[in-house]
Protein backbone atom coordinates (compact mmCIF):
# COMPACT_ATOMS: atom_id res chain seq x y z
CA UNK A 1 -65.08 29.73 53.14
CA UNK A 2 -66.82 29.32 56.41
CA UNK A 3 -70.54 29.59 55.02
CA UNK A 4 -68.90 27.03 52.09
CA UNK A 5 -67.91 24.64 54.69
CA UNK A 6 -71.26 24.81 56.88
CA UNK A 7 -73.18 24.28 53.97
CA UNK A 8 -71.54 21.29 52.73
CA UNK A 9 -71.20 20.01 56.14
CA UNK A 10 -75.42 20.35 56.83
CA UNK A 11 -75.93 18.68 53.64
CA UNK A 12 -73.62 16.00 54.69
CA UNK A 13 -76.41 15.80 58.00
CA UNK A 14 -79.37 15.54 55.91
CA UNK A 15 -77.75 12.98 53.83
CA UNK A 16 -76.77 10.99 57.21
CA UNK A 17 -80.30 11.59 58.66
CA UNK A 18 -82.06 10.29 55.01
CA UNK A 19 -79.67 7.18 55.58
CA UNK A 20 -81.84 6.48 59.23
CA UNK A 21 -85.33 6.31 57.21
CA UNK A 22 -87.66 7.95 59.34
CA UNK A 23 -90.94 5.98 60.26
CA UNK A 24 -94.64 6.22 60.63
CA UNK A 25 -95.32 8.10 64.11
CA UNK A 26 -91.56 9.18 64.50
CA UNK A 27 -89.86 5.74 65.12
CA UNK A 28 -86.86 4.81 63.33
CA UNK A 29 -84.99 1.70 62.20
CA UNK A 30 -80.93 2.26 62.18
CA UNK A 31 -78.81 -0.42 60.55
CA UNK A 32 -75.88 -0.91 62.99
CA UNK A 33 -73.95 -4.40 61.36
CA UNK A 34 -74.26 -6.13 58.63
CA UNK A 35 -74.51 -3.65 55.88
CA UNK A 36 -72.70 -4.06 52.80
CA UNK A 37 -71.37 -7.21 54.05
CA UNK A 38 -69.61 -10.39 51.58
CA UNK A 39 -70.28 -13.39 52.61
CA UNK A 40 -67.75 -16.31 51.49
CA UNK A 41 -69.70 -18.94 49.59
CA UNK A 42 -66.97 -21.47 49.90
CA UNK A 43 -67.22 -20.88 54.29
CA UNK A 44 -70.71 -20.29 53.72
CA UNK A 45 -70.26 -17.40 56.14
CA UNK A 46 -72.88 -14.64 57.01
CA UNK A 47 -72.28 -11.45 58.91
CA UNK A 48 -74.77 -11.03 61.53
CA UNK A 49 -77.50 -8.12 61.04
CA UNK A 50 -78.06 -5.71 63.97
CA UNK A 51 -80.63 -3.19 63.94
CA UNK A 52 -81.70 -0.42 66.17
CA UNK A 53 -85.08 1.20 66.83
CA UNK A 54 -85.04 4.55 68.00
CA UNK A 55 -88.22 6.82 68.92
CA UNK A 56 -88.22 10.98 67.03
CA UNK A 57 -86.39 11.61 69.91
CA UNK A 58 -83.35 9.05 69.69
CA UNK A 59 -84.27 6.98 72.30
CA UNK A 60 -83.99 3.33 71.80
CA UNK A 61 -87.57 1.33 71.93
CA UNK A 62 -86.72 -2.06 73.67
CA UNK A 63 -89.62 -4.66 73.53
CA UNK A 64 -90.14 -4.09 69.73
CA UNK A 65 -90.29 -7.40 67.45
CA UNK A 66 -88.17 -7.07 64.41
CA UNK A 67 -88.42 -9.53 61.73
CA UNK A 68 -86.02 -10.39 59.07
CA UNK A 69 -86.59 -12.05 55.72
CA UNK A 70 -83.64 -13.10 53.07
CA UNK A 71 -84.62 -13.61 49.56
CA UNK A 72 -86.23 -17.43 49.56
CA UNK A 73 -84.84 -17.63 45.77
CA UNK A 74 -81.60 -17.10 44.79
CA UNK A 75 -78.76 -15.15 46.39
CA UNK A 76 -79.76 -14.95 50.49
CA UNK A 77 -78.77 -16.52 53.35
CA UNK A 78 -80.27 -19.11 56.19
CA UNK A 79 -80.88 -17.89 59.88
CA UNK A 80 -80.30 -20.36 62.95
CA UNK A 81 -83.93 -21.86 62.54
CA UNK A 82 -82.75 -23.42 59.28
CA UNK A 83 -85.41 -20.75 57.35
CA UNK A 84 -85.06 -17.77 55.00
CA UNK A 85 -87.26 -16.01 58.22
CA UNK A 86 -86.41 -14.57 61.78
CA UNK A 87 -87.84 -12.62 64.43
CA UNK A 88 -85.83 -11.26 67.38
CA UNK A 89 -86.76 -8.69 69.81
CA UNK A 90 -85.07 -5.30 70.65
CA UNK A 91 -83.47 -5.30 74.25
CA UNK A 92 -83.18 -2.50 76.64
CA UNK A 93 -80.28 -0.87 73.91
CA UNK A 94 -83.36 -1.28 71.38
CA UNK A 95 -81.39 -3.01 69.64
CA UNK A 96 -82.19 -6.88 68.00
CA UNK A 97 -79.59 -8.88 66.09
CA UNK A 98 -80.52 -11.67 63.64
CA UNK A 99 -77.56 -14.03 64.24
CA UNK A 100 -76.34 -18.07 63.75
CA UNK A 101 -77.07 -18.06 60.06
CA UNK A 102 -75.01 -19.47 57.02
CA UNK A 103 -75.40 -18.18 53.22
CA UNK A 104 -76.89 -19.94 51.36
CA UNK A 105 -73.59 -20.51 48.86
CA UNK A 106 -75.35 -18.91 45.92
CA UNK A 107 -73.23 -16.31 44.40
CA UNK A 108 -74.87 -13.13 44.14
CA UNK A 109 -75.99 -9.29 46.00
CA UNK A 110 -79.72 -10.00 47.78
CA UNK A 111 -81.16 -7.51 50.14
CA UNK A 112 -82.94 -8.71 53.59
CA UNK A 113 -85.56 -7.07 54.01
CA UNK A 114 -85.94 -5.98 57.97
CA UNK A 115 -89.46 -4.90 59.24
CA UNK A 116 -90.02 -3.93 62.87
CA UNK A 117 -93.92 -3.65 65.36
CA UNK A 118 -94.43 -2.03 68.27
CA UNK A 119 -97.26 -2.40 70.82
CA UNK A 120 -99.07 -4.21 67.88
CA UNK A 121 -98.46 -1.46 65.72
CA UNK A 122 -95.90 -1.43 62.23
CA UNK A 123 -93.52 1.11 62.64
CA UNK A 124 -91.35 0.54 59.17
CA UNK A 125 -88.99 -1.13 57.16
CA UNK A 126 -85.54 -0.92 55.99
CA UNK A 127 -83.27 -3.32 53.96
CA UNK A 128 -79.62 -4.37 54.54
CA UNK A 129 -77.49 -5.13 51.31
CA UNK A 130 -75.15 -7.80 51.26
CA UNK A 131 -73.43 -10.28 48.30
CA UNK A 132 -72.39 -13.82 48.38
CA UNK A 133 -69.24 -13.90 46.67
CA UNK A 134 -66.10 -16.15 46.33
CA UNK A 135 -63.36 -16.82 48.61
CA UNK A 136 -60.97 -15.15 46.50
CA UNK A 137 -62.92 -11.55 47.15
CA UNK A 138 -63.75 -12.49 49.93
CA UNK A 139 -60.69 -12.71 51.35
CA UNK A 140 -59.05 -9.42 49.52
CA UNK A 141 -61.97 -7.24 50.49
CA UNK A 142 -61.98 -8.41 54.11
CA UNK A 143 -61.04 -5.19 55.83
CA UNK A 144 -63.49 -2.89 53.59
CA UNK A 145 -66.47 -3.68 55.03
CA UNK A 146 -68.50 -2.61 58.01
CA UNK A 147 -69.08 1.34 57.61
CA UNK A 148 -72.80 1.94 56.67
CA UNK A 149 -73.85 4.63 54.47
CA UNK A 150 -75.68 4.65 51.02
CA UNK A 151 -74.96 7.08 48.25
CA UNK A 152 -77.76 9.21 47.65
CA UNK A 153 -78.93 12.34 46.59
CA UNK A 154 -75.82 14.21 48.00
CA UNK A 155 -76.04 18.02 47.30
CA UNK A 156 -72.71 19.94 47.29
CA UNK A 157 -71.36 22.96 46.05
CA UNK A 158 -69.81 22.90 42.73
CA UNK A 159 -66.44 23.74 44.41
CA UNK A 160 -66.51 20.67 46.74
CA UNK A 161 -66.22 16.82 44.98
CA UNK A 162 -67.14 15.26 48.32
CA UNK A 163 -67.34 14.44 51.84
CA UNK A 164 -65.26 12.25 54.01
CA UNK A 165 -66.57 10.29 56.80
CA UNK A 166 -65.38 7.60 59.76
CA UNK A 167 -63.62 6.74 63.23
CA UNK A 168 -59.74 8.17 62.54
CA UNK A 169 -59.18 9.80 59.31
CA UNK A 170 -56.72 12.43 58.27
CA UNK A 171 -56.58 14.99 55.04
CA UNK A 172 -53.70 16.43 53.87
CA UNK A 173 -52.10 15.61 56.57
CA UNK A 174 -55.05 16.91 59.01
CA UNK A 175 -56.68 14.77 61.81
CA UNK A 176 -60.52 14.82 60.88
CA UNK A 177 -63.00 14.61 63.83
CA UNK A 178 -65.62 12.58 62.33
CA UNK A 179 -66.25 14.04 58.94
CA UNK A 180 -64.51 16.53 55.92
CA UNK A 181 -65.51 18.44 52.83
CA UNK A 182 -63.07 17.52 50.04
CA UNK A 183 -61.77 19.29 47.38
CA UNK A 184 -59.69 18.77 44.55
CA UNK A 185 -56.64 16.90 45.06
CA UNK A 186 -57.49 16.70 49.05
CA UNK A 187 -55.17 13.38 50.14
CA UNK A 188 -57.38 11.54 52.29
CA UNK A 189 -55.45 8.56 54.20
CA UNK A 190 -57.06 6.24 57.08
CA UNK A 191 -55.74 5.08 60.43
CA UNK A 192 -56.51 1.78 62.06
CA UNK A 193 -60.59 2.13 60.90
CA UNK A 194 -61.77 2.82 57.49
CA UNK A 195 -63.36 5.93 55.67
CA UNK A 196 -66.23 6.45 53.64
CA UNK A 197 -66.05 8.77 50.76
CA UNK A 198 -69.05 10.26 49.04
CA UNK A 199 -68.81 11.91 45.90
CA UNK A 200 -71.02 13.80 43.49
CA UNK A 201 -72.97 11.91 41.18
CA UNK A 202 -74.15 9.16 43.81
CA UNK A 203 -71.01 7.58 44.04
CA UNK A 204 -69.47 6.10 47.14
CA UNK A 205 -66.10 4.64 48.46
CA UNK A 206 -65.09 2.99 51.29
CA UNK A 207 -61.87 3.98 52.08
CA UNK A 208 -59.34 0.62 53.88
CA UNK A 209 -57.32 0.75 57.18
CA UNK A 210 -53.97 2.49 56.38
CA UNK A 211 -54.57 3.44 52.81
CA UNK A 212 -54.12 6.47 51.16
CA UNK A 213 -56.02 8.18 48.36
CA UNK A 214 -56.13 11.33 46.25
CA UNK A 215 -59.16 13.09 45.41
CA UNK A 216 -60.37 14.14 42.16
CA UNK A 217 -63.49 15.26 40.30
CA UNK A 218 -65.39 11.87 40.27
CA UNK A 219 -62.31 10.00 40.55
CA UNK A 220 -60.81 8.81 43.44
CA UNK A 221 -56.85 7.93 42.75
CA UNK A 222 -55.32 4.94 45.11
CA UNK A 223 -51.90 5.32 46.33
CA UNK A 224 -51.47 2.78 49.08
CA UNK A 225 -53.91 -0.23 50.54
CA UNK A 226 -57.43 -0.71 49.37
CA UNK A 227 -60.51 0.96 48.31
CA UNK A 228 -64.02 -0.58 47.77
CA UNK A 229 -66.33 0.94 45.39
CA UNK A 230 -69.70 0.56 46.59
CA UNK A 231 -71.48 2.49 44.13
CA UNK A 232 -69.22 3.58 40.95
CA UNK A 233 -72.44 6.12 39.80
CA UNK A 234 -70.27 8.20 37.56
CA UNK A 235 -67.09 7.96 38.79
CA UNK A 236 -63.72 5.55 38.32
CA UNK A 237 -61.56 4.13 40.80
CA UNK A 238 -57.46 4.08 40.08
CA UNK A 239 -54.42 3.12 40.39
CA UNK A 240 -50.29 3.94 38.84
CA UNK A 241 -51.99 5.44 35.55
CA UNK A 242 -55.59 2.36 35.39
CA UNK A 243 -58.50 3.14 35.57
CA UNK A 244 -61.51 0.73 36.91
CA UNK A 245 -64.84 1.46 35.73
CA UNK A 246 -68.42 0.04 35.20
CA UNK A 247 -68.89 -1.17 31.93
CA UNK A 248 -71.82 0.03 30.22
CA UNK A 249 -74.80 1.37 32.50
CA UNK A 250 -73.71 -0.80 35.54
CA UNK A 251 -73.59 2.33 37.69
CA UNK A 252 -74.46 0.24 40.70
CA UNK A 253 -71.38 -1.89 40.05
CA UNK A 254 -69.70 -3.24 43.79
CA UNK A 255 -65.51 -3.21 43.37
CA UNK A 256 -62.35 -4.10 44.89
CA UNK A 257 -58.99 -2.19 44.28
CA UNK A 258 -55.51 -2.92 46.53
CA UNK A 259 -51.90 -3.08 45.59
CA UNK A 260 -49.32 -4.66 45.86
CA UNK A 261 -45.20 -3.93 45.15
CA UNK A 262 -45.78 -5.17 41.40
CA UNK A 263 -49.42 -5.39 40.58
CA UNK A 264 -53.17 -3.79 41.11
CA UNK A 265 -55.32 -6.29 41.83
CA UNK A 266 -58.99 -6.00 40.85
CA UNK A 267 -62.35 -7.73 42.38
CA UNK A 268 -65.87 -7.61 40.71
CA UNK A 269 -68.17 -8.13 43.61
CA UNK A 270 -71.22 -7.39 41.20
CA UNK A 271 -71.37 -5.77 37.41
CA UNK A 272 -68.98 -6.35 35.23
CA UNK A 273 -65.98 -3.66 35.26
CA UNK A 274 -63.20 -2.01 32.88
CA UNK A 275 -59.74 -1.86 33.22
CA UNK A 276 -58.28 1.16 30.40
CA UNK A 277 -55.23 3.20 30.62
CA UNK A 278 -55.06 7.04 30.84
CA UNK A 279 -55.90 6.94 26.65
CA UNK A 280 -59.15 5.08 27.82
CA UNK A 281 -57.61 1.92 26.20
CA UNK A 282 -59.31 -1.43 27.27
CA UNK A 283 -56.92 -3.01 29.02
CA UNK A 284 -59.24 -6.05 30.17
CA UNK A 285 -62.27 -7.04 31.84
CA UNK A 286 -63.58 -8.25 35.20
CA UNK A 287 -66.71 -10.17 35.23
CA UNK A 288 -69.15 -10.36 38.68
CA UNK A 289 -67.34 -12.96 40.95
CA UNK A 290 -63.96 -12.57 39.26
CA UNK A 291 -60.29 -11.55 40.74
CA UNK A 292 -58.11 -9.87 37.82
CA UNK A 293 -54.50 -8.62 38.59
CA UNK A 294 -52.78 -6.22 36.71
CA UNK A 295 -48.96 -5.53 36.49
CA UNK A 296 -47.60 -2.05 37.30
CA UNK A 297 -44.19 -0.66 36.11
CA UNK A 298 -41.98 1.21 37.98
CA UNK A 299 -40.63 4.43 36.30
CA UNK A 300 -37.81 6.67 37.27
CA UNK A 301 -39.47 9.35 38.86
CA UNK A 302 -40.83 6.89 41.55
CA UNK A 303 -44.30 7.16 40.34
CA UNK A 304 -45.98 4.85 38.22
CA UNK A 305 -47.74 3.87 34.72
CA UNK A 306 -50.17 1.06 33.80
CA UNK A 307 -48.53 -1.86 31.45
CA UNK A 308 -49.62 -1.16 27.68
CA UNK A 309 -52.57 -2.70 26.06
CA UNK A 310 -51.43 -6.70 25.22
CA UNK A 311 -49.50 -7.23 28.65
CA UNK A 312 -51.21 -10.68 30.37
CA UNK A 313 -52.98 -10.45 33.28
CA UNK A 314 -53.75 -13.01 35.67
CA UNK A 315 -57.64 -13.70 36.69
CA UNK A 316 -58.70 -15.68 39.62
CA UNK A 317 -61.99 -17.26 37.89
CA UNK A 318 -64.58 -19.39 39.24
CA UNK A 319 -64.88 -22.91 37.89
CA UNK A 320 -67.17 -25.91 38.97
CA UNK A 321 -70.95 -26.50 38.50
CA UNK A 322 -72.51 -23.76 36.88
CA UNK A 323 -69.68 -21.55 36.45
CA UNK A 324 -71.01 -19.75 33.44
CA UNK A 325 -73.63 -18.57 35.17
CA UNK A 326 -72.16 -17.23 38.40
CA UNK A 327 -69.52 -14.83 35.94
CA UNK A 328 -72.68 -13.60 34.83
CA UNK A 329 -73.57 -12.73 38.38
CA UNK A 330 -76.63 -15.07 37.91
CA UNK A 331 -76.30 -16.31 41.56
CA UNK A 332 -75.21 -20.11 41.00
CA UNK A 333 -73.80 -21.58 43.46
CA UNK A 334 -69.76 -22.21 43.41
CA UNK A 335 -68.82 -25.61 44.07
CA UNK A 336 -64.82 -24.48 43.64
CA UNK A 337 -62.35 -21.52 42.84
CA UNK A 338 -59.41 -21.98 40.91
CA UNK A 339 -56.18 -19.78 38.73
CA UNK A 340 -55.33 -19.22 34.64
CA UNK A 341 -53.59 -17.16 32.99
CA UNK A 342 -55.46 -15.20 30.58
CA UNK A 343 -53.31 -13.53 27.65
């Protein structure tokens, strides 16, 4: 159990260290903020982007010049100089931080891509993922973002489905000190920080403040708060007997899941997703952009089952200029969000 444990745990390392993308001569660019960030189109807010650059040894390099470029077409985001472009240098921390900027309020994921020089010489670059998205997700995915972390080639034993990682984090019941190999039916439930969970088949969750969760293979089962899914790969995200998962080959798909005392409420940040029941009946869809809620009913036992295919749910949808388009995650820009009631 103890070799099992160290294994999983060095892979786990690797995994973290492949995350840092090492550069030409040794020098590294770290992505401390801004990563995986939505950005309210409706605010036009933008989280700032911090970087770090570190030499093979860890140290930080100040006096490096670190540019950063949003997309100039489409989805992206404006820095303080009123352009698509900035350059800021890294201070004695070696750290530089693009911030003052707006998004551009087109709906949408874009990646800015960050390169960094040193002493006249490129040392690498790295890119930071965010979306534009509504005010609706915006606002129920507000406390599930912030941890970095990609899911990549993650190699685990056959016996363990994942790995937890973050701040304060507890499984079955366990205090965590920074990390966890889980296994099947492993509770995993978050303090006052969130927790990211990686799971085989490149998928990766990130876990809310004070929510609770139960661990399956490729399957992660909400009990209480919220869970993002920031990569479905092959897995499925649920909740009292639903299921959410990517339609078709959107394996890359960007979701919301919380609760409430009557209803699971689902956000599409990007792809389109699936609701179905446990008989993999198609409850409903959620298009890119798109807030769907779902009733639950209670049952005896204290546990609970998804409503049966017909039952209405209520979807937030975006409406205005364009609207069409921006379901279709085509990056238009919202002019307004309004309700309906979809039968």
């Amino acid at each position: 159990m103890r070799t099992l444990l160290f294994v999983a745990l060095l892979n786990f390392a690797v995994f973290q260290a492949a995350g840092r993308q090492r550069q030409p001569g040794g020098y590294r660019l770290v992505v401390v903020d801004g990563e995986g960030a939505l950005n309210n189109v409706e605010a036009r807010s933008a989280r700032a982007l911090v970087v770090r650059v570190e030499d093979r040894s860890g140290a930080p390099v100040p006096g490096a010049q670190v540019t950063f470029d949003s997309p100039e077409n489409g989805a992206g985001e404006r820095f303080s100089n009123g352009t698509s472009h900035f350059t800021a240098t890294t201070d004695g921390s070696g750290v530089a931080t693009a911030y003052g900027m707006q998004n551009n309020g087109v709906a949408g994921s874009f990646a800015v891509v960050v390169h960094a020089t040193y002493q006249g010489q490129s040392i690498g670059d790295i890119s930071i993922h965010q979306a534009n998205v509504s005010r609706q997700v915006a606002e129920m995915s507000g406390k599930l973002q912030g941890a970095n972390g990609q899911a990549g080639q993650l190699a685990l034993s056959t016996s363990v489905l994942g790995v937890a990682a973050g701040d304060q984090f507890m499984v079955n019941g366990a205090q965590m000190p920074g990390n966890a190999n889980l296994m099947s039916s492993a509770r995993v439930q978050t303090l006052s920080t969130p927790a990211t969970l990686f799971l085989h088949n490149s998928c990766e969750f990130l876990e809310g403040p004070h929510s609770s969760v139960l661990i399956a293979p490729n399957a992660v089962d909400l009990e209480s708060g919220a869970v993002r899914a920031r990569h479905f790969g092959n897995c499925k995200l649920g909740y009292g007997g639903l299921w959410v998962v990517a339609a078709g080959a959107a394996v890359s798909a960007d979701a919301v899941l919380s609760v409430t005392n009557d209803a699971m409420q689902v956000a599409s940040v990007s792809g389109e997703l699936q609701v179905v029941n446990a008989l993999g009946e198609v409850l409903g869809t959620v298009a890119p952009g798109n807030v769907s809620s779902f009733p639950i009913a209670s049952v005896a036992s204290g546990a609970t089952a998804g409503v049966a295919p017909g039952s209405s749910t209520r979807t937030r949808v975006l409406i205005g200029t364009g609207a069409a388009a921006a379901l279709a995650g085509l990056g238009v820009g919202l002019a307004e969000a309004a309700s309906s009631t979809s039968p």
